[in-house]
C-alpha atoms as a PDB file:
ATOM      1  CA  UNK A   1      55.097 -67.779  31.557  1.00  0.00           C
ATOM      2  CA  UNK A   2      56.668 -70.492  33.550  1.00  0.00           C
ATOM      3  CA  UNK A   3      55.736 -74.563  33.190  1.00  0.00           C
ATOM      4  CA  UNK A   4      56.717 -77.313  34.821  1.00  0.00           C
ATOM      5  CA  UNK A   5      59.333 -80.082  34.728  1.00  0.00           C
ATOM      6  CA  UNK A   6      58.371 -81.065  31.078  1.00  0.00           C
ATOM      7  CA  UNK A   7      58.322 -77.433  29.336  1.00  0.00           C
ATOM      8  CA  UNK A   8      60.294 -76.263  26.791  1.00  0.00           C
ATOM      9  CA  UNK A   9      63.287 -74.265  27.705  1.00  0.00           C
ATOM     10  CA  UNK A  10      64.911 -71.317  26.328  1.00  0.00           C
ATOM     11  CA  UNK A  11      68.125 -69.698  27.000  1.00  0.00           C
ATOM     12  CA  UNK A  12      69.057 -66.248  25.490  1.00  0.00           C
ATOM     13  CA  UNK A  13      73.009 -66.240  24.760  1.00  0.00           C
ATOM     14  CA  UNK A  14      73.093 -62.694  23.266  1.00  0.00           C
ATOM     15  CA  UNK A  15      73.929 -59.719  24.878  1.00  0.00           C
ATOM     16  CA  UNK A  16      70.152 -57.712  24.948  1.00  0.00           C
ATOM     17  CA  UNK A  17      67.032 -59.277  25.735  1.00  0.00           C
ATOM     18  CA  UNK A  18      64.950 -60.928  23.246  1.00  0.00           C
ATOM     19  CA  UNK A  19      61.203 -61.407  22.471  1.00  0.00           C
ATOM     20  CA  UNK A  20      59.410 -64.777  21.384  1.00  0.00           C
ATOM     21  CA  UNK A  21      55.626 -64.908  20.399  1.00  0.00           C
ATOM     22  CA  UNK A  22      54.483 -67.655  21.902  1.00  0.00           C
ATOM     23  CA  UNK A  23      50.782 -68.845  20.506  1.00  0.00           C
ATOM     24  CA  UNK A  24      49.379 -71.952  23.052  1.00  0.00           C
ATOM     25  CA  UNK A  25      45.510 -73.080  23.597  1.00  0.00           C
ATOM     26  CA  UNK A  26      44.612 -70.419  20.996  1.00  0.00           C
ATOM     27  CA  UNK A  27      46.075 -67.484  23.236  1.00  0.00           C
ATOM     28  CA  UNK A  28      49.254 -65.687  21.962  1.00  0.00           C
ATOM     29  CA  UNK A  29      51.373 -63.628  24.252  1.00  0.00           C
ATOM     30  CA  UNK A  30      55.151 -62.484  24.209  1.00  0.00           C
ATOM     31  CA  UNK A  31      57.880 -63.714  26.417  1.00  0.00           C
ATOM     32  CA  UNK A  32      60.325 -61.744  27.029  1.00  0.00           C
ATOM     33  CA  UNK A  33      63.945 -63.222  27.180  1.00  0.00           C
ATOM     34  CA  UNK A  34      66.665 -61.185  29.177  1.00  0.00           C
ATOM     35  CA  UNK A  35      70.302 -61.325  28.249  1.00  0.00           C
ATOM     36  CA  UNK A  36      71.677 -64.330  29.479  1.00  0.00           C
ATOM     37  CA  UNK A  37      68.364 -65.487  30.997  1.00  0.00           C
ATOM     38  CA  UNK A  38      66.325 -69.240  30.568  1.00  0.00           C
ATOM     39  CA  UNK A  39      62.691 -69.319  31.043  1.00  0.00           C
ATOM     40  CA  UNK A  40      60.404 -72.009  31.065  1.00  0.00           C
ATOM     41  CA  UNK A  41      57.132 -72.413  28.638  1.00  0.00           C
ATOM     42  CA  UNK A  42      54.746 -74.447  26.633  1.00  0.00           C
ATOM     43  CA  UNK A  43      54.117 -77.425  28.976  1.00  0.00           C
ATOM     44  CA  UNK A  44      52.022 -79.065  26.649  1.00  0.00           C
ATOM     45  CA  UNK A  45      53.152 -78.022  22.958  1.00  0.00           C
ATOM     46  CA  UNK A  46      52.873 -74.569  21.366  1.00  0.00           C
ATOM     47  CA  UNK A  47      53.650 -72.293  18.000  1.00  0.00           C
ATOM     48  CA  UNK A  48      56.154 -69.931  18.760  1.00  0.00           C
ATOM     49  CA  UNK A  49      58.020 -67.257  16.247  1.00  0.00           C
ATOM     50  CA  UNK A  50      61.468 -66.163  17.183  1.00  0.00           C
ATOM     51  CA  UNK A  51      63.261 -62.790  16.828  1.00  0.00           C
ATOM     52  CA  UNK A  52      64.504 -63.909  13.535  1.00  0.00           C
ATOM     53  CA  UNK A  53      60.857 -64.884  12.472  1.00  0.00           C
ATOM     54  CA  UNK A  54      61.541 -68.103  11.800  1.00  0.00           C
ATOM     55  CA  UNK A  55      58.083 -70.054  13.213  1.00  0.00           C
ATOM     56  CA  UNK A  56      58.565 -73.355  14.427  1.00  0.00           C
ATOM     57  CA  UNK A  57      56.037 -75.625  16.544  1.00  0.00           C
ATOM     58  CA  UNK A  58      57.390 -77.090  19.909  1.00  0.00           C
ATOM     59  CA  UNK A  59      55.907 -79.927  22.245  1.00  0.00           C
ATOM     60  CA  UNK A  60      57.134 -78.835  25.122  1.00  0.00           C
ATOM     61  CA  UNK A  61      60.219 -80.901  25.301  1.00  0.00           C
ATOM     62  CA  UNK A  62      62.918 -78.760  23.642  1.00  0.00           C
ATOM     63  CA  UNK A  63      65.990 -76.895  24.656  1.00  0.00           C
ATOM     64  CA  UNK A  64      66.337 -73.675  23.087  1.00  0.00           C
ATOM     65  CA  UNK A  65      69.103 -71.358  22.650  1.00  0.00           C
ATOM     66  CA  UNK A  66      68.809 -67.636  21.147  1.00  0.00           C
ATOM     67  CA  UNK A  67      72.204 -67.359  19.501  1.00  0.00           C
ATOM     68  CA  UNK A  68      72.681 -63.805  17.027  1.00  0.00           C
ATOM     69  CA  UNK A  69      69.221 -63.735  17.416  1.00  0.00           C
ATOM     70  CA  UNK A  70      68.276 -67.133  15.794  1.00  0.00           C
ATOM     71  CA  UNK A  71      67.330 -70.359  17.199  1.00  0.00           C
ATOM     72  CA  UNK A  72      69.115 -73.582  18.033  1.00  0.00           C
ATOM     73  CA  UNK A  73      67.231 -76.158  19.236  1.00  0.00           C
ATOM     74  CA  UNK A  74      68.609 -79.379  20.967  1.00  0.00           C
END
């Protein structure tokens, strides 16, 4: 799932790939982060649940970064 200029952006600094759940418009899916990777989503806000489970609720401005699993968000 890739957005444009305005999406949020995650960037997975652990060493195996990660998975978000990613719920937008009503549609979930799962985005799969590789090791050392940064994808693009939710251009226009979105619920997503990291590998930790933690649940947060983005508007498609954030920076994201997958550190030991968790999130930090900028």
């Amino acid at each position: 799932m890739v957005g444009g200029a305005a999406a949020a952006s995650v960037t997975n600094m652990d060493a195996q790939s990660q998975v978000l759940s990613v719920t937008e418009n009503g549609d979930t899916i799962e985005v799969v982060v590789e090791a050392g990777a940064t994808v693009s989503f939710c251009p226009a806000g979105c619920f997503v649940t990291m590998p930790s489970g933690d649940r947060e609720t983005f508007d498609g401005s954030e920076t994201i970064e997958i550190v030991n699993g968790g999130a930090v968000i900028k």
